[in-house]
C-alpha atoms as a PDB file:
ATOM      1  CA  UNK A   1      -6.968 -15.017  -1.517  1.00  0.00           C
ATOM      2  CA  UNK A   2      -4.522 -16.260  -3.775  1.00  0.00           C
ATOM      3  CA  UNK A   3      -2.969 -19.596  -2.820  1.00  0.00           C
ATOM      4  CA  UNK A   4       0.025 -21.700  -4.240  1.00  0.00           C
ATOM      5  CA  UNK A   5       0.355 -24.878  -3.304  1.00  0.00           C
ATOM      6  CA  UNK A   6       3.377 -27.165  -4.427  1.00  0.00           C
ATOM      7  CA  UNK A   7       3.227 -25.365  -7.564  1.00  0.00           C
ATOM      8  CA  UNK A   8       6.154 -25.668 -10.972  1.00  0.00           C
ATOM      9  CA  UNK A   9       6.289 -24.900 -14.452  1.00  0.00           C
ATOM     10  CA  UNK A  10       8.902 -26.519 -16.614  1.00  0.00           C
ATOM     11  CA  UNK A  11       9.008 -24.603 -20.267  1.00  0.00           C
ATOM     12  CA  UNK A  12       9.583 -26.984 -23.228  1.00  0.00           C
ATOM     13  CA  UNK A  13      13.413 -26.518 -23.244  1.00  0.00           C
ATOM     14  CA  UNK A  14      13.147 -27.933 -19.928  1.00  0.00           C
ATOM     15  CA  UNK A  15      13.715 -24.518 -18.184  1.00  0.00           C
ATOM     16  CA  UNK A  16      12.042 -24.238 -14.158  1.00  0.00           C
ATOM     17  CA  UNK A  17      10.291 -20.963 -14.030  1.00  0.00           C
ATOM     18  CA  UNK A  18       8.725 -22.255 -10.638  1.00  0.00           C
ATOM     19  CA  UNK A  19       9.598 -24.546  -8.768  1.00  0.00           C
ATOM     20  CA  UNK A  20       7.679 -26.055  -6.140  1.00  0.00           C
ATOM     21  CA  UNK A  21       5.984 -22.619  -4.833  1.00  0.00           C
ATOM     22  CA  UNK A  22       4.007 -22.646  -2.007  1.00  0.00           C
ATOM     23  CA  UNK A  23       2.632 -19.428  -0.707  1.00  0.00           C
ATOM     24  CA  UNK A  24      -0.674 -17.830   0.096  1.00  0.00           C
ATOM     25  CA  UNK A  25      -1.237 -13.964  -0.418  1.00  0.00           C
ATOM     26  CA  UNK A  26      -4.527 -12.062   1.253  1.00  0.00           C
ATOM     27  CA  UNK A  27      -7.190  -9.485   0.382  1.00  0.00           C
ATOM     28  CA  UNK A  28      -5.520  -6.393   0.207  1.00  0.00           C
ATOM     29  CA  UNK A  29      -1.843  -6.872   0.494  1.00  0.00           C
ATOM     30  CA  UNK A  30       0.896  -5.351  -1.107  1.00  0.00           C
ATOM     31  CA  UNK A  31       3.281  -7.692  -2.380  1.00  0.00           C
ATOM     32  CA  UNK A  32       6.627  -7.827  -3.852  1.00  0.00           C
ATOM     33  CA  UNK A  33       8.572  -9.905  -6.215  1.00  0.00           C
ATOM     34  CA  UNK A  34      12.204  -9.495  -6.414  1.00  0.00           C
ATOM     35  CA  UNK A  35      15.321 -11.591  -7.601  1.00  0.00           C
ATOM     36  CA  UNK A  36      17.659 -12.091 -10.305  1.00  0.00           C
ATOM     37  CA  UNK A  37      16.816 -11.663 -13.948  1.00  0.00           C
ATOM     38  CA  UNK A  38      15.381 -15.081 -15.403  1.00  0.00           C
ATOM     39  CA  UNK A  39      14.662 -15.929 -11.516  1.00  0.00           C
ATOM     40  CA  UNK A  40      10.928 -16.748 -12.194  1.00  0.00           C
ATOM     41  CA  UNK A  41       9.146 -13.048 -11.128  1.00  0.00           C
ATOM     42  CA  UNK A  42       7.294 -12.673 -14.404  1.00  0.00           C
ATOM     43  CA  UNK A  43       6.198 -16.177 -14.507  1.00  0.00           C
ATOM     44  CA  UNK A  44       4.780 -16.434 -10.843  1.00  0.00           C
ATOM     45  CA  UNK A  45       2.770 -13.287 -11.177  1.00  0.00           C
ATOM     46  CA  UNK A  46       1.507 -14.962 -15.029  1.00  0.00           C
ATOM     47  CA  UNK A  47       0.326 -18.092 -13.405  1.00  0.00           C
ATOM     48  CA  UNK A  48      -2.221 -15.924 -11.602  1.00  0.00           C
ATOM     49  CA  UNK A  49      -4.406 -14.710 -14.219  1.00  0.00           C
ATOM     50  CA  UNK A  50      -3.264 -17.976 -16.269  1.00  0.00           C
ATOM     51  CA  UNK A  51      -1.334 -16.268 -19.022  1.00  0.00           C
ATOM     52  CA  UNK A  52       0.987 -18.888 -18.157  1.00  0.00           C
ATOM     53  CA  UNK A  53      -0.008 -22.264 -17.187  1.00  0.00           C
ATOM     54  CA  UNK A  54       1.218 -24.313 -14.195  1.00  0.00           C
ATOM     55  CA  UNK A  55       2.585 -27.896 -14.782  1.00  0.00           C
ATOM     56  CA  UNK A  56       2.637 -29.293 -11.427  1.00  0.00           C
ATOM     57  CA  UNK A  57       0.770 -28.274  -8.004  1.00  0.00           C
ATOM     58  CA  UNK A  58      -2.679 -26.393  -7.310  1.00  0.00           C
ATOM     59  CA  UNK A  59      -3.148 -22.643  -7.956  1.00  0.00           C
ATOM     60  CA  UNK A  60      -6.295 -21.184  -6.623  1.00  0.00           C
ATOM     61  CA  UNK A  61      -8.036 -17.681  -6.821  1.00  0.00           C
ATOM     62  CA  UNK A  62     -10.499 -16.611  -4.097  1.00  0.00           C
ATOM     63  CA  UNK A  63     -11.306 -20.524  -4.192  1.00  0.00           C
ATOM     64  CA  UNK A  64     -11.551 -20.651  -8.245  1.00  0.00           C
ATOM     65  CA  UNK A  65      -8.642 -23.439  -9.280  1.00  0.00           C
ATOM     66  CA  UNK A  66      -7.140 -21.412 -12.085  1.00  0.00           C
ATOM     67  CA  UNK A  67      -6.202 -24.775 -13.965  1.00  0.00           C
ATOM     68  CA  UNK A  68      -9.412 -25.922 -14.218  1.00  0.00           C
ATOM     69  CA  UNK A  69     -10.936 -22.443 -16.314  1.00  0.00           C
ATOM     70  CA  UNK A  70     -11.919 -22.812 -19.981  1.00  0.00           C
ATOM     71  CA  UNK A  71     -13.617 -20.593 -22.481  1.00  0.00           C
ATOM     72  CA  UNK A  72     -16.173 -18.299 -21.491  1.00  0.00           C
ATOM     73  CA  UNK A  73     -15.478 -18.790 -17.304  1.00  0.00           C
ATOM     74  CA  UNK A  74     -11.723 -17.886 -18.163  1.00  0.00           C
ATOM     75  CA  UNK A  75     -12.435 -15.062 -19.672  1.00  0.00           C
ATOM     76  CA  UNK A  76     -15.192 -14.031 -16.773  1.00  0.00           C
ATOM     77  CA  UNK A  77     -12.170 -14.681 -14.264  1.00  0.00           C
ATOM     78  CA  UNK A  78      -9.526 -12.585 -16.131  1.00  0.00           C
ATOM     79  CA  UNK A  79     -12.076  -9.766 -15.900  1.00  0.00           C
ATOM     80  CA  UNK A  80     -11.067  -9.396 -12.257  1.00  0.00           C
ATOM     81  CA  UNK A  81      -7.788  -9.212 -12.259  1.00  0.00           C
ATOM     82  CA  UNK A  82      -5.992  -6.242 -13.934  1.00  0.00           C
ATOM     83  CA  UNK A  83      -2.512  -6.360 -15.778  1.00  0.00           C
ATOM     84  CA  UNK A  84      -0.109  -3.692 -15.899  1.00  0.00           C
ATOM     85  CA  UNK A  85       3.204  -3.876 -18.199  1.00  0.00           C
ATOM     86  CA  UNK A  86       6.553  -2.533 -18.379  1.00  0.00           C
ATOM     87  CA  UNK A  87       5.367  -1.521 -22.095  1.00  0.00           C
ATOM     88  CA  UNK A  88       1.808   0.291 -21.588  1.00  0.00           C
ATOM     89  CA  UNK A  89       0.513  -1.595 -24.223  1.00  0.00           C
ATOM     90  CA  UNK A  90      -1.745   1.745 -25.341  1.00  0.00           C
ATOM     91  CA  UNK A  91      -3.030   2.778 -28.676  1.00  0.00           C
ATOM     92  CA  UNK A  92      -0.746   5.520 -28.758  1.00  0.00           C
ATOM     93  CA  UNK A  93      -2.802   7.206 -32.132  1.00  0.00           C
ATOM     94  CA  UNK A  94      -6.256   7.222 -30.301  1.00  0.00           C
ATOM     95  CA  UNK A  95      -7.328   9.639 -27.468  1.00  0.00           C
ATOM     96  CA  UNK A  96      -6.271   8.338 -23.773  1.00  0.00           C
ATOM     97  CA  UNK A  97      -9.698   7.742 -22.487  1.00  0.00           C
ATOM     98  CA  UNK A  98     -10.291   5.601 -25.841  1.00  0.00           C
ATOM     99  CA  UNK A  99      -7.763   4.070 -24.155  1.00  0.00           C
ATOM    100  CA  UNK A 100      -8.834   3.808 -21.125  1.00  0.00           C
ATOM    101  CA  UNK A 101     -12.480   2.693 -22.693  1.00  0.00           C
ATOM    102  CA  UNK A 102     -10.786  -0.262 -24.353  1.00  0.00           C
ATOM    103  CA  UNK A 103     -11.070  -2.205 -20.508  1.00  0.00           C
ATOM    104  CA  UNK A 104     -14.935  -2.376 -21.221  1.00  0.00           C
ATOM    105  CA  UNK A 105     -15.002  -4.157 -24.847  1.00  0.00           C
ATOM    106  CA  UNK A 106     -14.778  -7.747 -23.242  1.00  0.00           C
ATOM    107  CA  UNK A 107     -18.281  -7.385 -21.907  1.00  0.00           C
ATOM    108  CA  UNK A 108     -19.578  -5.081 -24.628  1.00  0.00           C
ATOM    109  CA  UNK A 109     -21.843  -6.771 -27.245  1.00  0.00           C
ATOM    110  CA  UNK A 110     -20.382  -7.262 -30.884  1.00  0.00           C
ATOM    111  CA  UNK A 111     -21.744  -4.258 -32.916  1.00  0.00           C
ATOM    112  CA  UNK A 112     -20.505  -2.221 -29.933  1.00  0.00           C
ATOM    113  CA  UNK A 113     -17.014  -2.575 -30.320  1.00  0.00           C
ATOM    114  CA  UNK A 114     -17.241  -2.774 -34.223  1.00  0.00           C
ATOM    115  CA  UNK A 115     -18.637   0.849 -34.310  1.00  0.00           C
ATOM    116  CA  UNK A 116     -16.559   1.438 -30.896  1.00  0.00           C
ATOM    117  CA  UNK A 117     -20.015   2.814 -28.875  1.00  0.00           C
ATOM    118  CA  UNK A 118     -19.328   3.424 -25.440  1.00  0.00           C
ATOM    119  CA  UNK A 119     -22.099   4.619 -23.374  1.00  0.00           C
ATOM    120  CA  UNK A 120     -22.401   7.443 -20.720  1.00  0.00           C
ATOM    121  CA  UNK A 121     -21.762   5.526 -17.882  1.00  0.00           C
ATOM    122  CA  UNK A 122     -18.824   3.688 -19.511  1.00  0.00           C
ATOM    123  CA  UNK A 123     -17.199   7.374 -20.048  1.00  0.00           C
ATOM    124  CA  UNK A 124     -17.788   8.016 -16.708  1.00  0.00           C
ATOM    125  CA  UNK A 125     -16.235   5.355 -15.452  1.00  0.00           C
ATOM    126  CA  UNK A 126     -13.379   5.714 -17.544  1.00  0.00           C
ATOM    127  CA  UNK A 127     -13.124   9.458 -16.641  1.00  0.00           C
ATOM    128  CA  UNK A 128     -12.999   8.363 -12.918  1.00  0.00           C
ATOM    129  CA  UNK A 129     -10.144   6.463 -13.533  1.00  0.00           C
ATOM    130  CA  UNK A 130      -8.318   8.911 -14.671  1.00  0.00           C
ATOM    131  CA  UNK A 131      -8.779  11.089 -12.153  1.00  0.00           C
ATOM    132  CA  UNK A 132      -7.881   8.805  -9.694  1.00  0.00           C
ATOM    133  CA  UNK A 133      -4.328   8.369 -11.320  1.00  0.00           C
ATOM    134  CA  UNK A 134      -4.446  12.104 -11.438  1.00  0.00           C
ATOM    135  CA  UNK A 135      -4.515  12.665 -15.470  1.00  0.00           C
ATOM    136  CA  UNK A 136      -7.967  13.728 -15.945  1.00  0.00           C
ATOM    137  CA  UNK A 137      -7.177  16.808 -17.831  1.00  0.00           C
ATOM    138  CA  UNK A 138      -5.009  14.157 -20.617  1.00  0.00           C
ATOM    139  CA  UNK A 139      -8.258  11.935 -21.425  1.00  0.00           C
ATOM    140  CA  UNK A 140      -9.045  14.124 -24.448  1.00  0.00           C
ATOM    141  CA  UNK A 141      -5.490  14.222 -26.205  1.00  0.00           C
ATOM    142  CA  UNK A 142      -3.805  11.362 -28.090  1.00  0.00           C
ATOM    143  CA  UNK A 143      -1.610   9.125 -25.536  1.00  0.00           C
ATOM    144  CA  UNK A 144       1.393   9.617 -28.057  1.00  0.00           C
ATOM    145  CA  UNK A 145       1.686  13.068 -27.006  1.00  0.00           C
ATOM    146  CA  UNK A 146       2.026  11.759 -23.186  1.00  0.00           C
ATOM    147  CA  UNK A 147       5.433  10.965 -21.339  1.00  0.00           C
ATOM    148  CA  UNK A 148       6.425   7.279 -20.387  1.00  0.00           C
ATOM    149  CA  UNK A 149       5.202   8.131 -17.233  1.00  0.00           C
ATOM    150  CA  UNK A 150       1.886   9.464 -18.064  1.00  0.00           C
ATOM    151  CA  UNK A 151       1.347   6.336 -20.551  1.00  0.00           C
ATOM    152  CA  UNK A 152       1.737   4.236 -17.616  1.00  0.00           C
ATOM    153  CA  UNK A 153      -0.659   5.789 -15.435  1.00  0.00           C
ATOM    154  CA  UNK A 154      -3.007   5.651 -18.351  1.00  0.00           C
ATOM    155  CA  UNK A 155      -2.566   2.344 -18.492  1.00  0.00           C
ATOM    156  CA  UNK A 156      -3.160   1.676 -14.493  1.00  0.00           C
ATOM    157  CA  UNK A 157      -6.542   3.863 -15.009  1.00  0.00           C
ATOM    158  CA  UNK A 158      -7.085   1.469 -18.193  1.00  0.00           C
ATOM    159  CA  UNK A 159      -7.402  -1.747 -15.736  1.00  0.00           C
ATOM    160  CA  UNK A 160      -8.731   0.501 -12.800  1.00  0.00           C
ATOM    161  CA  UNK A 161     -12.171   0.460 -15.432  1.00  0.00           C
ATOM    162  CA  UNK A 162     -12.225  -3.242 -15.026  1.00  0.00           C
ATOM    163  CA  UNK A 163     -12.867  -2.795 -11.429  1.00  0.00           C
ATOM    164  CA  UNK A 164     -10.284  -5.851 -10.645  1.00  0.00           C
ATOM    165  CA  UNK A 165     -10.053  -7.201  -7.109  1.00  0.00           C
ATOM    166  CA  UNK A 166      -6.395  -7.980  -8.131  1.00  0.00           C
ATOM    167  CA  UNK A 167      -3.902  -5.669 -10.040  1.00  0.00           C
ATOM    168  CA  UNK A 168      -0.706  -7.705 -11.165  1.00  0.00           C
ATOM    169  CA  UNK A 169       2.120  -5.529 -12.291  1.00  0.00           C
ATOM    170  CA  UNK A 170       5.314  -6.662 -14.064  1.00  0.00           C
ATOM    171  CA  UNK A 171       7.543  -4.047 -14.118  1.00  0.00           C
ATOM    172  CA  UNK A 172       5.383  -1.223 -14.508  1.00  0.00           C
ATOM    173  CA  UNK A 173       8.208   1.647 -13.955  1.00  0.00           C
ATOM    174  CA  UNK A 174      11.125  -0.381 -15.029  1.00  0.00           C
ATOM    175  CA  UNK A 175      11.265   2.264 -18.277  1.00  0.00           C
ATOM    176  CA  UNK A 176      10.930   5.489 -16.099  1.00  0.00           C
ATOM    177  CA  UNK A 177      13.532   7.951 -14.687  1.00  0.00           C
ATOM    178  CA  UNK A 178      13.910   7.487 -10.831  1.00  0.00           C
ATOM    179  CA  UNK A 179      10.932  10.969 -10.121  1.00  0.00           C
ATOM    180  CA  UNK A 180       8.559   9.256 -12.473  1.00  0.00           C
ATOM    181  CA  UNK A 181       8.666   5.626 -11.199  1.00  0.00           C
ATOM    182  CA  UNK A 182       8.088   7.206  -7.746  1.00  0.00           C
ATOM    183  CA  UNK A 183       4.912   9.135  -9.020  1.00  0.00           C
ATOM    184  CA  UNK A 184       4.037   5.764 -10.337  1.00  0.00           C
ATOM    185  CA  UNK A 185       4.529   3.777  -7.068  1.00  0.00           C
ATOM    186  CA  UNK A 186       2.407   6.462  -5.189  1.00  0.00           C
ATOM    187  CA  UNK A 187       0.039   5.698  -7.656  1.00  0.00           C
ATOM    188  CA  UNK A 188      -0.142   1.672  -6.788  1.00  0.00           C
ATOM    189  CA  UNK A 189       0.110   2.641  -3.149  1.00  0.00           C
ATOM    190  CA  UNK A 190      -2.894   4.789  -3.228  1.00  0.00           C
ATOM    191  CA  UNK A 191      -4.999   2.685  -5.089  1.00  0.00           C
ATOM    192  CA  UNK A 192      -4.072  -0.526  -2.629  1.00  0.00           C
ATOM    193  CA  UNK A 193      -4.684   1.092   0.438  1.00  0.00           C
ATOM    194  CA  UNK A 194      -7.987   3.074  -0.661  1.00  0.00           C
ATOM    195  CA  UNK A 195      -9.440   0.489  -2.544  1.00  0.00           C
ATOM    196  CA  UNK A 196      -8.773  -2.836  -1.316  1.00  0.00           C
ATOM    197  CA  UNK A 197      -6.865  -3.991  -4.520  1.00  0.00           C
ATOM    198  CA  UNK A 198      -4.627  -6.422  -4.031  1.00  0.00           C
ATOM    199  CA  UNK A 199      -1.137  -5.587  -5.782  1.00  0.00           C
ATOM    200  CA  UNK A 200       0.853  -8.207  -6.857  1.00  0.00           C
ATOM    201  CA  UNK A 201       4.131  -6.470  -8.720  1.00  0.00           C
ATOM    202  CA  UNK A 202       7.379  -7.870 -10.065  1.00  0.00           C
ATOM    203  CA  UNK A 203       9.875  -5.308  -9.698  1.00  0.00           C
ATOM    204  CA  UNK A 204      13.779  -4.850  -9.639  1.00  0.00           C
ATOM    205  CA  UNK A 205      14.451  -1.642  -7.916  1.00  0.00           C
ATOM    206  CA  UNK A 206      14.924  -3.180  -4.729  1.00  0.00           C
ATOM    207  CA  UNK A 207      14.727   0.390  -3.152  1.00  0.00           C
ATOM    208  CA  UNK A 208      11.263   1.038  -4.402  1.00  0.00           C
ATOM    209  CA  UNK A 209      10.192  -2.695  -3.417  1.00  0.00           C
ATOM    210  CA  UNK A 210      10.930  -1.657   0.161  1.00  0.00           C
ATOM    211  CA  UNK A 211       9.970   1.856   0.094  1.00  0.00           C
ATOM    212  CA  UNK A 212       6.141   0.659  -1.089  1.00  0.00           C
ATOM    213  CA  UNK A 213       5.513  -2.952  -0.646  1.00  0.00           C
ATOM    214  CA  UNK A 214       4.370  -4.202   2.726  1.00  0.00           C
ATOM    215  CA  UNK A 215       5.864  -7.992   2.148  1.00  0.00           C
ATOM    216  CA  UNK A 216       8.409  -9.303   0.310  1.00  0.00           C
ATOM    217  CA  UNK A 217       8.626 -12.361  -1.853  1.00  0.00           C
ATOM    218  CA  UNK A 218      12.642 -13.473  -2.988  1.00  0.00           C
ATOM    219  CA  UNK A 219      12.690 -15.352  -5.899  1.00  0.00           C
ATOM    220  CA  UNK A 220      15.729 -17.575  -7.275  1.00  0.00           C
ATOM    221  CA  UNK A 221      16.086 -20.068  -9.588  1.00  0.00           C
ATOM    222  CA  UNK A 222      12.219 -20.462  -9.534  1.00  0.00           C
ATOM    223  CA  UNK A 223      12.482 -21.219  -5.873  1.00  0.00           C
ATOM    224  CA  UNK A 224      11.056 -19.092  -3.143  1.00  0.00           C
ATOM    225  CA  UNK A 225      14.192 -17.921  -1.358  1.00  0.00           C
ATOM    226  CA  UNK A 226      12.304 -15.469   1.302  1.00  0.00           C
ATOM    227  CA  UNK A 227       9.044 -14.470   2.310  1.00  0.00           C
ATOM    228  CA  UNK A 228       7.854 -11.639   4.948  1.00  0.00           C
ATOM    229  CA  UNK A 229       7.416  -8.547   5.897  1.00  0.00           C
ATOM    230  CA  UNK A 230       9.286  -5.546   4.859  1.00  0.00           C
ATOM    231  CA  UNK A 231      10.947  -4.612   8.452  1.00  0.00           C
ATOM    232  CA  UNK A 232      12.428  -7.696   8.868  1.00  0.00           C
ATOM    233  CA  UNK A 233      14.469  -7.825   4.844  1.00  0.00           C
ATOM    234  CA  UNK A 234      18.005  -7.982   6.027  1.00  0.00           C
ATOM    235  CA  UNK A 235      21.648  -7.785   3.927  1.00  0.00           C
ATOM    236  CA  UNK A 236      21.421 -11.535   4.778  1.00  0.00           C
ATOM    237  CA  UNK A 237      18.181 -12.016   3.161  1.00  0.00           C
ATOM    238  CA  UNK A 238      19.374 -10.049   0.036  1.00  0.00           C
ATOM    239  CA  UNK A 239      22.409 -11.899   0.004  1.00  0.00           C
ATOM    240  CA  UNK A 240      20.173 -15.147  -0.147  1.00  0.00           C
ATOM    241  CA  UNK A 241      18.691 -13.725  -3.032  1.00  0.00           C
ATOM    242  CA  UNK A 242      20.921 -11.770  -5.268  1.00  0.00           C
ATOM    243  CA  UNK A 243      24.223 -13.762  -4.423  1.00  0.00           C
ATOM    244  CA  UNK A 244      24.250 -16.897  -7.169  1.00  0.00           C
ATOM    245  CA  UNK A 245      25.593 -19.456  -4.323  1.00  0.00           C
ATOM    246  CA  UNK A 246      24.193 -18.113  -1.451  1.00  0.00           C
ATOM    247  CA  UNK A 247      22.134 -20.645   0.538  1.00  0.00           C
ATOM    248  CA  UNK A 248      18.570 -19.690   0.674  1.00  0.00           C
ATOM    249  CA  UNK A 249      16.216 -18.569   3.836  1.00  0.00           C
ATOM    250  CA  UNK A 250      12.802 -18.607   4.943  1.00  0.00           C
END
């Protein structure tokens, strides 16, 4: 479980990305995050794996209190949670499942990765992924030959490998024509309902948010603005979030 509780972040130009969230999301769940550019989606989802720290308030992971992680047990914790961009991030000039392969080099030892060794198992793995994003027959061509949608899903296979217990996505089909992004979502979908992942995604095609998600978290001004379930996201509740002086709801 992921918990938030009382938690801001002021930047040094004195910018709120957060402030004062509260909000708890479970095992499993398919979350969310929309609201106005510069509302504070891409820092709440950044807090979580810590590649943005909190100033005020208590942010926990399955218990762990993120704030408190140094070194080596930071590191360990990132492990299990899985980043996906709106920008890949791939070596586009190696093969796709050296890509993929690059997800085990945290826990590899150091002549390893210099001489970039991967063992059986680790190709295995890696070819799983793959196949469960449904681009096994790519892993052997370089991922600069692959469409913007196929780089993505290399890149969801590419944290798949970590075996995370959370995938946090910011963006991910923001750079995709309208077929592709949905190929994408189905993707996400799959993945969170067969494997337990929890997906945590920032997103701003409010269509696809509904279409996929099964809860919805508004965002404004760094303030949580709404918070449920799909079925009961209104015109009012959009309003709340979209319109610059609408009041807020819970």
């Amino acid at each position: 479980m992921i918990e938030f509780d009382h938690v801001s972040k002021i930047y040094p130009n004195g910018v709120k990305g957060l402030d004062d969230v509260s909000l708890k999301i479970e095992q499993g769940e398919f979350v969310a995050i929309i609201g106005l550019s510069g509302a504070g989606k891409s820092t709440l989802i950044r807090t979580i794996n810590r590649m943005i720290d909190t100033t005020e308030g208590r942010l926990t992971v399955d218990g762990t209190e993120v704030n408190m992680l140094k070194g080596k047990q930071l590191r360990k914790f990132r492990r299990k949670i899985g980043m996906v961009f709106q920008s890949f991030n791939l070596v586009t000039r190696t093969t796709v499942i050296r890509n993929v392969l690059t997800a085990k080099v945290p826990d590899m030892p150091f002549l390893r990765v210099l001489f970039g060794i991967f063992t059986k198992a680790e190709k295995l793995e890696a070819l799983e992924a793959l196949d469960k994003v449904g681009i096994l027959e790519k892993a052997f061509i370089r991922a600069d030959q692959l469409s913007g949608g196929q780089q993505q899903r290399v890149a969801l296979a590419r944290t798949l490998a970590q075996n995370p217990r959370i995938i946090l996505a910011d963006e991910p089909v923001a750079a995709l024509d309208p077929v592709t992004a949905k190929r994408v979502m189905d993707d996400f979908k799959r993945i969170n309902r067969d494997m337990d992942i929890s997906i945590i995604m920032n997103i701003h095609h409010v269509e696809l948010a509904l279409s996929y998600a099964e809860r919805i978290i508004g965002i404004r001004e760094g303030k949580i603005v709404y918070d449920g379930k799909v079925s009961d996201v209104t015109g009012e509740v959009l309003d709340a979030i979209y319109m610059e002086k609408a009041d807020g709801i819970k």
